[in-house]
C-alpha atoms as a PDB file:
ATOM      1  CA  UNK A   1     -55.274 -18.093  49.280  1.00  0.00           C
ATOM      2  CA  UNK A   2     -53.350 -18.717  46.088  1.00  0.00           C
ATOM      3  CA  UNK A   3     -51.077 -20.522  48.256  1.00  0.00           C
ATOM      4  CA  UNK A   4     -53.710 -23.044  49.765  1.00  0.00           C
ATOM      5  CA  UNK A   5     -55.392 -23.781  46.251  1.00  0.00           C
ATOM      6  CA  UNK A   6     -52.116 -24.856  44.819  1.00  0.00           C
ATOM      7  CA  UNK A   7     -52.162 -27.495  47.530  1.00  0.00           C
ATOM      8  CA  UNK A   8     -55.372 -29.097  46.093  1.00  0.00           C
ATOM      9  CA  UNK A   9     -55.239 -31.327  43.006  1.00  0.00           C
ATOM     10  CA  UNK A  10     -56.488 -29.063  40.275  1.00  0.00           C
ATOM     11  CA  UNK A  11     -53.485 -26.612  40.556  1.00  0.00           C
ATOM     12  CA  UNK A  12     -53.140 -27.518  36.905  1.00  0.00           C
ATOM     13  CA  UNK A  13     -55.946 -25.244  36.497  1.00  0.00           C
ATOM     14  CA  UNK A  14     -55.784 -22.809  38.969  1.00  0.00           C
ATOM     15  CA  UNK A  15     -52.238 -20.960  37.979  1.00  0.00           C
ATOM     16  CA  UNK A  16     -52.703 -20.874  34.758  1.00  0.00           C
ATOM     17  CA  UNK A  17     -55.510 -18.691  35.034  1.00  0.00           C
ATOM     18  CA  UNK A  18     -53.868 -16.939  38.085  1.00  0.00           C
ATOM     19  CA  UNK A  19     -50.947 -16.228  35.749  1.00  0.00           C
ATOM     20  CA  UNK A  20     -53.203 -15.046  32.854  1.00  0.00           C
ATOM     21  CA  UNK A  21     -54.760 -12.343  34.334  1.00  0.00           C
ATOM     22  CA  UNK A  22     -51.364 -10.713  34.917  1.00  0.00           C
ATOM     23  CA  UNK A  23     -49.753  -7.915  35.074  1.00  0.00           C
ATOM     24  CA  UNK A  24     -52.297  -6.058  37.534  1.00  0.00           C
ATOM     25  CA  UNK A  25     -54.062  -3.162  36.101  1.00  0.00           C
ATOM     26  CA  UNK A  26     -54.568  -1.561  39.390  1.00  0.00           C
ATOM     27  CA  UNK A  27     -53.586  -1.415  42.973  1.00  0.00           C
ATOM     28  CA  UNK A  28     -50.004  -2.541  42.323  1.00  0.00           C
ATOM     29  CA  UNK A  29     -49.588  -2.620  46.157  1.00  0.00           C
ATOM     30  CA  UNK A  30     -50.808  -6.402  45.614  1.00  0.00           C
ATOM     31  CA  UNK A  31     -47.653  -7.624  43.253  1.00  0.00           C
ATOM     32  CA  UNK A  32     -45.930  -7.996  46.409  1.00  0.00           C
ATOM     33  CA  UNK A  33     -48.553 -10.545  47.292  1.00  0.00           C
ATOM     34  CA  UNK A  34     -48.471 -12.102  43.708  1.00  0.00           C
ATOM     35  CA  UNK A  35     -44.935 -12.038  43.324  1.00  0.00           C
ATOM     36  CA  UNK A  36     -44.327 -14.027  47.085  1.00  0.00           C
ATOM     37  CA  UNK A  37     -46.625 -15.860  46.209  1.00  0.00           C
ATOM     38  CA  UNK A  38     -45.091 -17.272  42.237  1.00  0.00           C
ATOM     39  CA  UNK A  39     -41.624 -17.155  44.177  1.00  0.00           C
ATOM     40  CA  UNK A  40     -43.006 -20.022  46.910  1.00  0.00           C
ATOM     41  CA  UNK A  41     -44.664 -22.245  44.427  1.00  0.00           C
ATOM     42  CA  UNK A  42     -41.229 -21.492  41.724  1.00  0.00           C
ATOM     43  CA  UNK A  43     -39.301 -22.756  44.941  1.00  0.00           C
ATOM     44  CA  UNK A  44     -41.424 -25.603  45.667  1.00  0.00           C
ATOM     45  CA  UNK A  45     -40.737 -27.210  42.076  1.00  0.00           C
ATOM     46  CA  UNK A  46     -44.379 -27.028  41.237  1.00  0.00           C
ATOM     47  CA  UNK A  47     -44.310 -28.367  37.839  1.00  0.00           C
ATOM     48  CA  UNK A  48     -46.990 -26.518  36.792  1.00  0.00           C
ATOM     49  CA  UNK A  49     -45.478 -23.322  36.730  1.00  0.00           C
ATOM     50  CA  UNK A  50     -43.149 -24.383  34.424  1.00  0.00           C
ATOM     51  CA  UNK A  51     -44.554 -23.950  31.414  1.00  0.00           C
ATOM     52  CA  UNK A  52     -45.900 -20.212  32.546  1.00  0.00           C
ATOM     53  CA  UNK A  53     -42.342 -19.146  33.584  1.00  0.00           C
ATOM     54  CA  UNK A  54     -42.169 -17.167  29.990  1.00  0.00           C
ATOM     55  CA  UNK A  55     -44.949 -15.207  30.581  1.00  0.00           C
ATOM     56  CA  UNK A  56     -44.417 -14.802  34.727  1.00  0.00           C
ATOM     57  CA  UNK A  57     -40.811 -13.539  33.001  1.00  0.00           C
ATOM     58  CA  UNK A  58     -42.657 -11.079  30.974  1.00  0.00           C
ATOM     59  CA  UNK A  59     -44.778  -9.913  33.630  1.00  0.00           C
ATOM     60  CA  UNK A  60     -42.225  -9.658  36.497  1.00  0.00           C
ATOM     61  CA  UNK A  61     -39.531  -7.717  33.768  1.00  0.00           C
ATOM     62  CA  UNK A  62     -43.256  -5.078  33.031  1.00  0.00           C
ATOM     63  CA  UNK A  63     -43.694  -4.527  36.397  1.00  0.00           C
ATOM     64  CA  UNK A  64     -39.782  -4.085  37.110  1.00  0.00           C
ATOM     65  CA  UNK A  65     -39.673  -1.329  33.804  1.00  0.00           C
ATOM     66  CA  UNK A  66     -42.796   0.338  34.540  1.00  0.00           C
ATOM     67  CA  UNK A  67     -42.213   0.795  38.394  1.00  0.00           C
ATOM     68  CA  UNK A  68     -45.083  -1.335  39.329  1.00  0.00           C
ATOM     69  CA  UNK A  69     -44.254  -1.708  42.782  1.00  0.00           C
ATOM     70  CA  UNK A  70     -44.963   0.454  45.623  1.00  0.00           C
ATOM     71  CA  UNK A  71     -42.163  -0.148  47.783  1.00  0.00           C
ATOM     72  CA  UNK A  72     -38.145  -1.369  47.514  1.00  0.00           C
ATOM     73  CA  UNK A  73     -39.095  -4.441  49.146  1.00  0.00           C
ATOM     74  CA  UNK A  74     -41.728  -5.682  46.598  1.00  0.00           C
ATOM     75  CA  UNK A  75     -39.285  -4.334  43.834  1.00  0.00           C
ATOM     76  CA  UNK A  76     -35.845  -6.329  45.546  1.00  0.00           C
ATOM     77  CA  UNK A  77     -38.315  -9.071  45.577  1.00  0.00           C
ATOM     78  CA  UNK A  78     -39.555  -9.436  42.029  1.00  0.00           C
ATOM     79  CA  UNK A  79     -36.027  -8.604  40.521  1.00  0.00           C
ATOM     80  CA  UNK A  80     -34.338 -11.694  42.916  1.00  0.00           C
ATOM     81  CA  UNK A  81     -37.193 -13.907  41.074  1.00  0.00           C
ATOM     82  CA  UNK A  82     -36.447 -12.747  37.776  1.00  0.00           C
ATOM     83  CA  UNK A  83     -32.751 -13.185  38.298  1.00  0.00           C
ATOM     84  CA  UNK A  84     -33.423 -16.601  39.699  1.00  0.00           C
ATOM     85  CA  UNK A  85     -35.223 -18.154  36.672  1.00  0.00           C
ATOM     86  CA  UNK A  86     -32.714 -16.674  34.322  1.00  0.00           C
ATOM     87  CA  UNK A  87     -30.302 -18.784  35.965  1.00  0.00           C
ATOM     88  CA  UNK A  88     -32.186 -21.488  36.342  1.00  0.00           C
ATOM     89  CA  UNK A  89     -33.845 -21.050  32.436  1.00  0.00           C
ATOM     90  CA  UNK A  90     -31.404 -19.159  30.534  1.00  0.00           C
ATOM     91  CA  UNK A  91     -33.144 -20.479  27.399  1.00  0.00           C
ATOM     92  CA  UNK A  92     -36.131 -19.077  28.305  1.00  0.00           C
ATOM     93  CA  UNK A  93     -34.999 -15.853  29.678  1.00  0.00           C
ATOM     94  CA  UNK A  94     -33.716 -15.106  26.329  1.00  0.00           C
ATOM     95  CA  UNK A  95     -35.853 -15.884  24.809  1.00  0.00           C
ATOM     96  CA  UNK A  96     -38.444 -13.723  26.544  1.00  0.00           C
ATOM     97  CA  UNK A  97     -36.136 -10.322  26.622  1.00  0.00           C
ATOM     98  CA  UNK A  98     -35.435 -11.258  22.768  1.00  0.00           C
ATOM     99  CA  UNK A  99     -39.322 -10.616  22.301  1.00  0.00           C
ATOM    100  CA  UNK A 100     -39.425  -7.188  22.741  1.00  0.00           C
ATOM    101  CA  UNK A 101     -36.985  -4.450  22.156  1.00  0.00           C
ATOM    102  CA  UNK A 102     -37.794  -1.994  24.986  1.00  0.00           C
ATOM    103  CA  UNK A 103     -37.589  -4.867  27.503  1.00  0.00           C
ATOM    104  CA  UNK A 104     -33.943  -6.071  25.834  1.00  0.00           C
ATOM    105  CA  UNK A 105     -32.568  -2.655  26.629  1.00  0.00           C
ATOM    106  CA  UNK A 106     -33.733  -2.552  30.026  1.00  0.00           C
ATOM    107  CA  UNK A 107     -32.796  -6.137  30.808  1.00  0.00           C
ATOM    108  CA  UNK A 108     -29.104  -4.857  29.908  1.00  0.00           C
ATOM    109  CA  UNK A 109     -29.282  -2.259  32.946  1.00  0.00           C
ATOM    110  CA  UNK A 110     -30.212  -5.147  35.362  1.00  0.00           C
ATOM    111  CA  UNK A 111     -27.240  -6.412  37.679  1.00  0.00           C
ATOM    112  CA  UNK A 112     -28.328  -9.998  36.508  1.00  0.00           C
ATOM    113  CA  UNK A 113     -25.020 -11.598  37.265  1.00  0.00           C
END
């Protein structure tokens, strides 16, 4: 659904709500569903997301360190996201795992390279 309201004009104004209401709370099951979903519209070059990617970096490196995910699959997922905005942002990246020093230490034990 998330995918189908970003095609409509006011995607300005969707995602950013979409994105503030993250990390889930509950039924993690669903950051599979979240996560394809920010990967699609990240690979589309939806301009909108830019300006979220620091806090979709926070949330995808919480739900990495806490073991938000219910399966490999949703976890190999997130983690090839995270990596690929790093690249693509190191700036920001750095910025983000600078933030916090629980999140710096486990950023080190990534394989980001």
């Amino acid at each position: 659904m998330l995918l189908r309201r970003l095609e409509l004009p006011y995607s300005s104004l969707v995602l950013p709500v979409f994105v503030q209401y993250l990390p889930l709370r509950e039924d993690f099951e669903e950051n599979m569903a979240v996560f394809r979903s920010l990967d699609v519209i990240y690979r589309q070059g939806n301009d909108n997301l830019i300006p979220l990617l620091g806090r979709v970096l926070v949330v995808g490196l919480h739900v990495l360190y806490k073991k938000q995910h219910n399966n490999d699959e949703c976890r190999d997922l997130i983690f090839n996201f995270v990596k690929q905005i790093s690249k693509d942002f190191p700036e920001r990246f750095a910025e983000v795992v600078g933030s916090d020093a629980e999140i710096a230490n486990f950023v080190q034990t990534l394989p980001l390279q």
